[in-house]
Protein backbone atom coordinates (compact mmCIF):
# COMPACT_ATOMS: atom_id res chain seq x y z
CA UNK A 1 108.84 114.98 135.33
CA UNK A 2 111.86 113.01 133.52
CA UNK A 3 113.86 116.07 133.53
CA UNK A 4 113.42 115.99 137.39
CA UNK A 5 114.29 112.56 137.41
CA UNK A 6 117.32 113.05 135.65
CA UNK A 7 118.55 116.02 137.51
CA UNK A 8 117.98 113.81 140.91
CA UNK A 9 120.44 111.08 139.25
CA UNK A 10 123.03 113.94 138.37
CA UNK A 11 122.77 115.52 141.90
CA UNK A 12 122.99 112.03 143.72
CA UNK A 13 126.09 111.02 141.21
CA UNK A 14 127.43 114.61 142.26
CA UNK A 15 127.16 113.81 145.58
CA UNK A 16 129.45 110.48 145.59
CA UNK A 17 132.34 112.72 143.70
CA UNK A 18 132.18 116.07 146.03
CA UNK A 19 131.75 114.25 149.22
CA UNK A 20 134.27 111.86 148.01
CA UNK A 21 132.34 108.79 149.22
CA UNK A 22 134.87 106.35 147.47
CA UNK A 23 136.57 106.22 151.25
CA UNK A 24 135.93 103.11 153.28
CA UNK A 25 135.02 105.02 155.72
CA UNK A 26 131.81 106.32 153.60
CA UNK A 27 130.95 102.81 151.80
CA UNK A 28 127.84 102.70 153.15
CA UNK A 29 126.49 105.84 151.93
CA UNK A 30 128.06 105.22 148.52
CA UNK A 31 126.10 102.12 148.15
CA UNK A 32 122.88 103.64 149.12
CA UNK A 33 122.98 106.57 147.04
CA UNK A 34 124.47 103.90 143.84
CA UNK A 35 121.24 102.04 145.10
CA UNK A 36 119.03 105.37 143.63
CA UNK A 37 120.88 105.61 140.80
CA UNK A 38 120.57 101.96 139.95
CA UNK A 39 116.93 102.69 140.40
CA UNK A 40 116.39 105.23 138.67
CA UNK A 41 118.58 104.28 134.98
CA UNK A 42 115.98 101.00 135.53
CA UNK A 43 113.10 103.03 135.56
CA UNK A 44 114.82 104.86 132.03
CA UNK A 45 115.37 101.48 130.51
CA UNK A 46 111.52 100.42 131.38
CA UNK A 47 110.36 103.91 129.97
CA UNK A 48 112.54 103.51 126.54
CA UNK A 49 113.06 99.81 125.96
CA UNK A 50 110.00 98.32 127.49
CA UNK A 51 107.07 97.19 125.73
CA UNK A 52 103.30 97.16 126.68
CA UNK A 53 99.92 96.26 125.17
CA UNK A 54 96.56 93.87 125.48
CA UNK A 55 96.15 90.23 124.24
CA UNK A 56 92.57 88.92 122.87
CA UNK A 57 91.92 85.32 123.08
CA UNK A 58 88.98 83.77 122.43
CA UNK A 59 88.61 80.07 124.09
CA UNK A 60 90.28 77.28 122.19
CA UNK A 61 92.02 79.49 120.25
CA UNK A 62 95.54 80.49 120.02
CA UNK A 63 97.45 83.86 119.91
CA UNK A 64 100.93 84.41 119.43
CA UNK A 65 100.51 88.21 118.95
CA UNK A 66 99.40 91.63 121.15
CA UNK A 67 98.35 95.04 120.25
CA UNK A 68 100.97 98.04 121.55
CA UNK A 69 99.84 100.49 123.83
CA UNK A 70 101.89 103.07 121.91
CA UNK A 71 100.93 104.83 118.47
CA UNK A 72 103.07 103.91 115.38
CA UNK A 73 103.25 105.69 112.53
CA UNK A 74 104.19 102.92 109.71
CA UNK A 75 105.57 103.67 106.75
CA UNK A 76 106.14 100.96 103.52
CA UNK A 77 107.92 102.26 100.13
CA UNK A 78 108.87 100.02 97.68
CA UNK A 79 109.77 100.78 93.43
CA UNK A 80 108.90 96.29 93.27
CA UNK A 81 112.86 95.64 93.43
CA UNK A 82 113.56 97.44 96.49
CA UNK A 83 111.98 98.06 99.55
CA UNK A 84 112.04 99.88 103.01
CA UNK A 85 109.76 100.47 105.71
CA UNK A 86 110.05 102.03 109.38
CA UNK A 87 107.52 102.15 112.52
CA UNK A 88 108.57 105.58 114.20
CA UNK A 89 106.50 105.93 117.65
CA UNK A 90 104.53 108.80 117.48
CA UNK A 91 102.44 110.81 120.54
CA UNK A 92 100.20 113.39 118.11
CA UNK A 93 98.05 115.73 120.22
CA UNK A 94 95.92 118.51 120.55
CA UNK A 95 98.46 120.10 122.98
CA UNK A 96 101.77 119.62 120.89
CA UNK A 97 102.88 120.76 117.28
CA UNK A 98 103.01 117.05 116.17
CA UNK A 99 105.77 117.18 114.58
CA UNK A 100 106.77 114.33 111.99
CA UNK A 101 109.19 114.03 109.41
CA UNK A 102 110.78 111.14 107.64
CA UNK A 103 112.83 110.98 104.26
CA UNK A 104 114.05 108.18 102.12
CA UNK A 105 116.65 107.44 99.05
CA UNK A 106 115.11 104.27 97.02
CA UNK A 107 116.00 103.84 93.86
CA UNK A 108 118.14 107.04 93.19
CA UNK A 109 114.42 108.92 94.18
CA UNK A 110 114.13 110.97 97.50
CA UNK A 111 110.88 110.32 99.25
CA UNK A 112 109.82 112.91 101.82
CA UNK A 113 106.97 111.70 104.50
CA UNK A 114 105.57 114.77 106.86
CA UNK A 115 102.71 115.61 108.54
CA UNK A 116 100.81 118.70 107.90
CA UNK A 117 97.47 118.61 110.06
CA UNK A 118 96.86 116.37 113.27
CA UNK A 119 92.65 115.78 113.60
CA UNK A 120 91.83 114.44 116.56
CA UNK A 121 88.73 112.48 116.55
CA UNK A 122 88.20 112.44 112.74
CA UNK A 123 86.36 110.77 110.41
CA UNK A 124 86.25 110.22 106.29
CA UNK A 125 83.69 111.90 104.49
CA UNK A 126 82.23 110.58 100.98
CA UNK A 127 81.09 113.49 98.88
CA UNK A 128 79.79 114.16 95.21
CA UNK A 129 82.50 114.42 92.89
CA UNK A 130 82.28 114.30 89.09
CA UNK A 131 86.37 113.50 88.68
CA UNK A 132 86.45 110.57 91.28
CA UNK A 133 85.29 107.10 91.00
CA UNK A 134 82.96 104.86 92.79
CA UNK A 135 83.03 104.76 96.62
CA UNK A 136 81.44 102.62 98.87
CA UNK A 137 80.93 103.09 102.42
CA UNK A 138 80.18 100.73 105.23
CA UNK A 139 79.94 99.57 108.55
CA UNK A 140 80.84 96.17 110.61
CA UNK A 141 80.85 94.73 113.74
CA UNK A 142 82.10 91.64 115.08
CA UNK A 143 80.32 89.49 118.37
CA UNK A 144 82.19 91.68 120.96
CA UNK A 145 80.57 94.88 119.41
CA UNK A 146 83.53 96.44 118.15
CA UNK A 147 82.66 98.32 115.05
CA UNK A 148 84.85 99.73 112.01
CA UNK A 149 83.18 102.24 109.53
CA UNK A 150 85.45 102.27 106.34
CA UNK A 151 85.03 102.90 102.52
CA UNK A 152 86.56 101.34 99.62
CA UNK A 153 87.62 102.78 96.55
CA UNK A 154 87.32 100.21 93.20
CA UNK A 155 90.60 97.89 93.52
CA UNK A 156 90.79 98.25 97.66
CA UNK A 157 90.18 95.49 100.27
CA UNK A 158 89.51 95.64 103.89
CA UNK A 159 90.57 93.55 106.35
CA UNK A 160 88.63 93.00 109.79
CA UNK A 161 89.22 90.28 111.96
CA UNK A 162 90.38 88.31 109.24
CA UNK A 163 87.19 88.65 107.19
CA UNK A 164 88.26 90.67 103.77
CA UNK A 165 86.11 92.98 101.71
CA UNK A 166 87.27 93.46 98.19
CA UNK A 167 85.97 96.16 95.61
CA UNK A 168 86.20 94.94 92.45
CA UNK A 169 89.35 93.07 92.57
CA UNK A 170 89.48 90.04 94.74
CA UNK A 171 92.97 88.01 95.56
CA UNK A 172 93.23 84.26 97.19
CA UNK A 173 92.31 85.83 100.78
CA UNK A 174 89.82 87.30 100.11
CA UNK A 175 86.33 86.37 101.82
CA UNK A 176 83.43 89.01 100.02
CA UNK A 177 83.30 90.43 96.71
CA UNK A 178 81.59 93.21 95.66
CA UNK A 179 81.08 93.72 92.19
CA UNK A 180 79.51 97.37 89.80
CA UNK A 181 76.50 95.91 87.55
CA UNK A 182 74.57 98.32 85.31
CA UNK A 183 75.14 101.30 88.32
CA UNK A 184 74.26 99.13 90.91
CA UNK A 185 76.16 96.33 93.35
CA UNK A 186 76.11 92.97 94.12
CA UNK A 187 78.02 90.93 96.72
CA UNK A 188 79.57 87.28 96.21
CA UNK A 189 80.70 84.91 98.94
CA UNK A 190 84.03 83.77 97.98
CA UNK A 191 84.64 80.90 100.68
CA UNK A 192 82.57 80.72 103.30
CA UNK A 193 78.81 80.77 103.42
CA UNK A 194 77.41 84.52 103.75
CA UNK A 195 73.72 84.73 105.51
CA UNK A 196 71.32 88.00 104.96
CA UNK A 197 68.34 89.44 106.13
CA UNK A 198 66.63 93.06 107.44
CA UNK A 199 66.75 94.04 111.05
CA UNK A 200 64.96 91.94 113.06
CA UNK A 201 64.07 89.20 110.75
CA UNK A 202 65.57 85.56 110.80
CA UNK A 203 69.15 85.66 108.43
CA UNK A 204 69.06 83.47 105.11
CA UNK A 205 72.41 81.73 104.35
CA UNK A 206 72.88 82.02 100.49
CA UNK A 207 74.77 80.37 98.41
CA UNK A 208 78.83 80.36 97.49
CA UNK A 209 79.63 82.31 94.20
CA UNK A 210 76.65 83.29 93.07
CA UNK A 211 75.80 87.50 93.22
CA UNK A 212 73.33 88.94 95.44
CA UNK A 213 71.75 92.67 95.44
CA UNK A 214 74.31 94.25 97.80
CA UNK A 215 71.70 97.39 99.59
CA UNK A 216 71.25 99.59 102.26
CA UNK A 217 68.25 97.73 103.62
CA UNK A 218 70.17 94.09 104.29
CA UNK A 219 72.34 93.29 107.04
CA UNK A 220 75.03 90.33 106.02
CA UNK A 221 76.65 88.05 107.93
CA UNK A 222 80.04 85.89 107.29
CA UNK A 223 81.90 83.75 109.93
CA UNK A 224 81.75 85.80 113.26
CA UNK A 225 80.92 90.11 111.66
CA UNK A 226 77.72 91.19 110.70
CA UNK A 227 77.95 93.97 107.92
CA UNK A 228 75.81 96.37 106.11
CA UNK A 229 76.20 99.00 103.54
CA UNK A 230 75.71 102.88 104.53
CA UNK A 231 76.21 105.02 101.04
CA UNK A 232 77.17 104.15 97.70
CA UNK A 233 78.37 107.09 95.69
CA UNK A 234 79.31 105.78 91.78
CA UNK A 235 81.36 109.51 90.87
CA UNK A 236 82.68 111.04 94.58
CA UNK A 237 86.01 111.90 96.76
CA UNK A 238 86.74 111.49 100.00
CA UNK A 239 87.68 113.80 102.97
CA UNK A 240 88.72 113.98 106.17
CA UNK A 241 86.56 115.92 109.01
CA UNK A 242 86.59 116.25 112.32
CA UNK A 243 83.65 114.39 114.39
CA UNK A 244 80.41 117.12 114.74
CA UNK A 245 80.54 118.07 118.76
CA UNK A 246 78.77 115.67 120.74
CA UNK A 247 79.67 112.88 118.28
CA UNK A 248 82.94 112.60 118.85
CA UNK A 249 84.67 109.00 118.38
CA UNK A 250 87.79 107.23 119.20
CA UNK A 251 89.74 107.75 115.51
CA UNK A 252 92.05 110.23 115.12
CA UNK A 253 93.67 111.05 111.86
CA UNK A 254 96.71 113.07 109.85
CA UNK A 255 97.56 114.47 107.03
CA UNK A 256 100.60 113.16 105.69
CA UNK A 257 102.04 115.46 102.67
CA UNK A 258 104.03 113.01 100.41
CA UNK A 259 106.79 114.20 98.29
CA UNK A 260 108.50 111.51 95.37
CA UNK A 261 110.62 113.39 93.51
CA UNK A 262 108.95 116.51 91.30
CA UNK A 263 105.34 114.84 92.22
CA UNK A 264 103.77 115.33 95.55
CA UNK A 265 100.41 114.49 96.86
CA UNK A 266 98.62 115.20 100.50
CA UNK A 267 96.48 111.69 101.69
CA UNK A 268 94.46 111.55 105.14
CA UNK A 269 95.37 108.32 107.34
CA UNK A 270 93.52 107.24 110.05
CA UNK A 271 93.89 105.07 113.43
CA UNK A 272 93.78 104.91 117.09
CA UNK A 273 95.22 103.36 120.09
CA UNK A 274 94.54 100.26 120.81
CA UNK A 275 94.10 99.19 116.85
CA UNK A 276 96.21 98.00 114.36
CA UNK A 277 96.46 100.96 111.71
CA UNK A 278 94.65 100.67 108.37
CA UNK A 279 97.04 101.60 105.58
CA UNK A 280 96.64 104.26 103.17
CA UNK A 281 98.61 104.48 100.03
CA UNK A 282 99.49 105.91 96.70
CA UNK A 283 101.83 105.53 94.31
CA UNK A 284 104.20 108.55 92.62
CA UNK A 285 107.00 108.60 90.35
CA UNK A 286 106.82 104.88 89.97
CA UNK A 287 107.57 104.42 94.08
CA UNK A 288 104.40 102.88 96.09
CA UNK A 289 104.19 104.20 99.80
CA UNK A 290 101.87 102.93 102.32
CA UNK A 291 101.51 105.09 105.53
CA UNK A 292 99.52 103.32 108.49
CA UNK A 293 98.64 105.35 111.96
CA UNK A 294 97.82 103.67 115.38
CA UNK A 295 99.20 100.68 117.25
CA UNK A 296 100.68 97.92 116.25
CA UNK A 297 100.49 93.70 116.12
CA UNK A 298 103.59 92.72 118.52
CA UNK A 299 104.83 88.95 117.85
CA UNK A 300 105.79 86.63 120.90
CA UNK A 301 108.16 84.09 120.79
CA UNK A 302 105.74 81.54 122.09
CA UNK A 303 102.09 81.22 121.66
CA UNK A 304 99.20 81.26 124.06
CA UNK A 305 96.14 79.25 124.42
CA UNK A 306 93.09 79.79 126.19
CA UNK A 307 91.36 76.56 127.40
CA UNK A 308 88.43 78.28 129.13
CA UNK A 309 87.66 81.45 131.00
CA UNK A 310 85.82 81.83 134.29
CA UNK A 311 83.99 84.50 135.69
CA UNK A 312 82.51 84.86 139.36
CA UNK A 313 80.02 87.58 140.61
CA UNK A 314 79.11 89.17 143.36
CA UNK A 315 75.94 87.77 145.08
CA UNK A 316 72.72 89.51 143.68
CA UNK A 317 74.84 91.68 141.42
CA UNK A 318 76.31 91.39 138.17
CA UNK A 319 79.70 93.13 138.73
CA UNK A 320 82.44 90.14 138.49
CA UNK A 321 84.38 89.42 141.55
CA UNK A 322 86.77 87.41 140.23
CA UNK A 323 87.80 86.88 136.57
CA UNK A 324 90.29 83.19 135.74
CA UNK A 325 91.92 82.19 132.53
CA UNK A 326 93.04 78.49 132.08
CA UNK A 327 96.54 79.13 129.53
CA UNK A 328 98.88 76.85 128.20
CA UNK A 329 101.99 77.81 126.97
CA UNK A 330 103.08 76.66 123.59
CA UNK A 331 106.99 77.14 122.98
CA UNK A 332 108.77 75.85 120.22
CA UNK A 333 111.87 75.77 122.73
CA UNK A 334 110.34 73.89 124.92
CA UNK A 335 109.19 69.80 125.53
CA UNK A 336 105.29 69.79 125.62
CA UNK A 337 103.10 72.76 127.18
CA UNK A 338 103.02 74.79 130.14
CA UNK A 339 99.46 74.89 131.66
CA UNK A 340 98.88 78.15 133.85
CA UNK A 341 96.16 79.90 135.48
CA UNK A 342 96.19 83.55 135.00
CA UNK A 343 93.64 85.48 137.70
CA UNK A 344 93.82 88.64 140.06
CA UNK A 345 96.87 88.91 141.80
CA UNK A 346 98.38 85.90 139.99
CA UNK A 347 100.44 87.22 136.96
CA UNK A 348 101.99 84.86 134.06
CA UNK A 349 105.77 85.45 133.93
CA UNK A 350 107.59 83.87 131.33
CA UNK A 351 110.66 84.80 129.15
CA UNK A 352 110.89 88.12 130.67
CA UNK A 353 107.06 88.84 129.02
CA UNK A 354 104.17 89.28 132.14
CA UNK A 355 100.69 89.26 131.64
CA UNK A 356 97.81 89.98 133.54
CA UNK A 357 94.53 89.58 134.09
CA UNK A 358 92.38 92.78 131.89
CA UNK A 359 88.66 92.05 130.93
CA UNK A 360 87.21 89.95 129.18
CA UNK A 361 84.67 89.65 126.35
CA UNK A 362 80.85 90.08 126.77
CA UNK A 363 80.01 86.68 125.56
CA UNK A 364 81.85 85.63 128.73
CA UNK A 365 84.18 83.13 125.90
CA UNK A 366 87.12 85.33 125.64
CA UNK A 367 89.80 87.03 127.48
CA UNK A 368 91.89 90.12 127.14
CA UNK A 369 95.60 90.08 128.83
CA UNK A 370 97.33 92.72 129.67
CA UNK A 371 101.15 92.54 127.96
CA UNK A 372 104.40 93.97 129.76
CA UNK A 373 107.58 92.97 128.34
CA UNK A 374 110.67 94.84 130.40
CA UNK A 375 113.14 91.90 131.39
CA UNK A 376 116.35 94.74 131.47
CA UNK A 377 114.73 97.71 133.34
CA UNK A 378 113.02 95.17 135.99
CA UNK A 379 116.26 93.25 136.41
CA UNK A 380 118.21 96.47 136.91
CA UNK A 381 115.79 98.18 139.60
CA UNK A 382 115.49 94.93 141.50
CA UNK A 383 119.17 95.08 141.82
CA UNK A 384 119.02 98.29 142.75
CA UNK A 385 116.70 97.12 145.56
CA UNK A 386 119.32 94.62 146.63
CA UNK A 387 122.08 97.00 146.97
CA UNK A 388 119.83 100.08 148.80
CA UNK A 389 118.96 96.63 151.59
CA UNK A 390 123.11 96.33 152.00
CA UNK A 391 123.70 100.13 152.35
CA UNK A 392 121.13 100.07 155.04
CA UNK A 393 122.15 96.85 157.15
CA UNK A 394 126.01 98.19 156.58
CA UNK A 395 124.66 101.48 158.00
CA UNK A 396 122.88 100.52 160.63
CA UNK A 397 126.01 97.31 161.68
CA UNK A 398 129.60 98.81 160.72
CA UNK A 399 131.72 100.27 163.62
CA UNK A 400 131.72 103.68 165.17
CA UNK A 401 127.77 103.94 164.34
CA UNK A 402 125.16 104.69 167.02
CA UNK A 403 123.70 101.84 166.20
CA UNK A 404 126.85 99.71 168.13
CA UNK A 405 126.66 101.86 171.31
């Protein structure tokens, strides 16, 4: 379809040179067929320099970021002198050869990146392994339902919605430890106050820095995610699988086949649209490299705040008929902030960024914005616009036109 698209521009930029429409007699079909072109190279500038995603706000917070719509492959090396890092935009399917291939000099050291297998729909498995170490795995969800399974090796951390899970070796974010005693493990709240209890039993809040039994059986809750353990394996490896049929999810995953110099090494990385990418990483030949798949975290340069979100239904039904964040603006450049209302139909426009009205979370406290930032490509097709509305009023007005007789 772009190839189309570019062939029209050639044959309408043909047109203007064979015809020779640079005549004054023919200025009005010069500027209407400039008027496609114009079009059409703003509709290439929106397709390779524009920028869209979602925005989550929860009320009386602020944001100042959005998730891409695109998937990123990231990639981080650094020898802890130098460092480099890339986010190359990737479109991995089950329809193309997924190509991928990156290489960098640091330090004196080549390091190849490629990809050697593209699983759609994958997830990591923990098995029995008497060479590994200790591997936990776990689930958690946060108040909108959104749930991430992951598993930490010993000396990992895990990061969702700013809660952190450390394994062993905690730094000053971090939020839970969880520590190996005697073969078994125990959890400790590092800063804010961690409740527990089984399924369908009132939670008990326990107590900062002290361990507790961390088991299968407990569900624990810190801040706004509830978490639980799934499998603790103290000698195992992990793999990447595809998703049994029927059980499919929303993570895809690669293989990314890493190559430092004489070493090499093959690691799985997983992600999905719509979510920032969870690094994976490994270190050879001295050089670290951390390889992330999915979208990623976009910063504005101004903030948003939602002051409260509105929701309207249909009579007798619960399917919303009309959905209303209250914003304010926050902008550095600017005096004071810039209250808006953001609804159907009514779109925020500001510093070339628009955003529009999405969903919204089930709690009914949240909102989630729709992100398009394309001031170039918009300006340039609205000026094409202009010009087509000349050609056509010059057409229709100069002399010796049936339009005068």
């Amino acid at each position: 379809f772009k190839l189309l698209l570019v062939l029209i521009a050639i044959n309408l930029s043909g047109s203007i040179i064979i015809n020779k429409l640079f005549s004054r007699k023919k200025w009005s079909v010069l500027v209407f067929h400039l008027s496609f072109i114009l079009i059409l190279a703003g509709a290439a500038v929106t397709r390779l320099r524009g920028s869209t995603g979602t925005m989550h706000i929860r009320e009386n917070s602020i944001s100042q970021h959005y998730i891409s719509d695109k998937r990123f492959v990231s990639i981080e090396i650094s020898d802890g002198t130098e460092s480099q890092s890339i986010d190359k935009e990737v479109r991995f399917s089950e329809r193309t050869k997924n190509r991928f291939r990156e290489s960098f000099t640091i330090n004196g050291q080549s390091v190849i990146i490629e990809n050697i297998q593209y699983l759609p729909s994958a997830t990591r498995k923990i098995e029995m392994d008497e060479s590994g170490g200790p591997l936990i795995s776990m689930v958690a969800f946060d108040k909108q339902n959104q749930k991430l399974d992951f598993i930490l090796k010993k000396g990992e951390e895990k990061n969702f919605n700013n809660i952190r899970i450390a394994f062993e070796k905690p730094n000053d974010k971090t939020s839970i430890l969880i520590k190996e005693q005697n073969g078994a493990l125990v959890l400790m709240a590092l800063n804010n106050r961690l409740s527990a209890g089984t399924i369908g039993s009132e939670l008990t809040q326990l107590p900062i820095l002290e361990d507790f039994p961390l088991n299968e059986r407990i569900i624990y809750q810190i801040g706004h995610i509830s978490f639980k353990l799934t499998q603790y394996i103290p000698k195992g490896r992990t793999r990447l699988v595809n998703s049994p049929p029927g059980k499919e999810i929303g993570t895809d995953a690669f293989k990314a086949r890493i190559k430092v110099g004489d070493q090499a090494a093959v690691i799985g990385v997983l992600g999905s649209k719509g979510l920032p990418g969870q690094p994976a990483s490994i270190s050879l030949n001295g050089i670290h490299v951390s390889i992330a798949y999915g979208s990623v975290l976009r910063k504005l340069p101004f903030s948003l705040r939602l002051d409260d979100f509105r929701i309207e239904r249909y009579p007798g039904s619960n399917s919303p008929s009309f959905l209303e964040s209250e914003i304010a603006v926050m902008d550095p450049a600017e005096d004071g902030e810039i209250p808006f209302r953001i609804f159907m139909n009514h779109t925020l426009k500001y510093k070339g960024y628009r955003f529009f009205q999405t969903s919204y979370d089930q709690d009914e406290k949240g909102t989630i914005l729709s992100v398009n930032y394309d001031s170039w490509g918009t300006g340039i097709t609205y000026v094409g616009y202009v010009v087509m509305i000349f050609g056509m009023l010059f057409s229709l007005v100069r002399l010796n036109r049936r339009f005068n007789h």
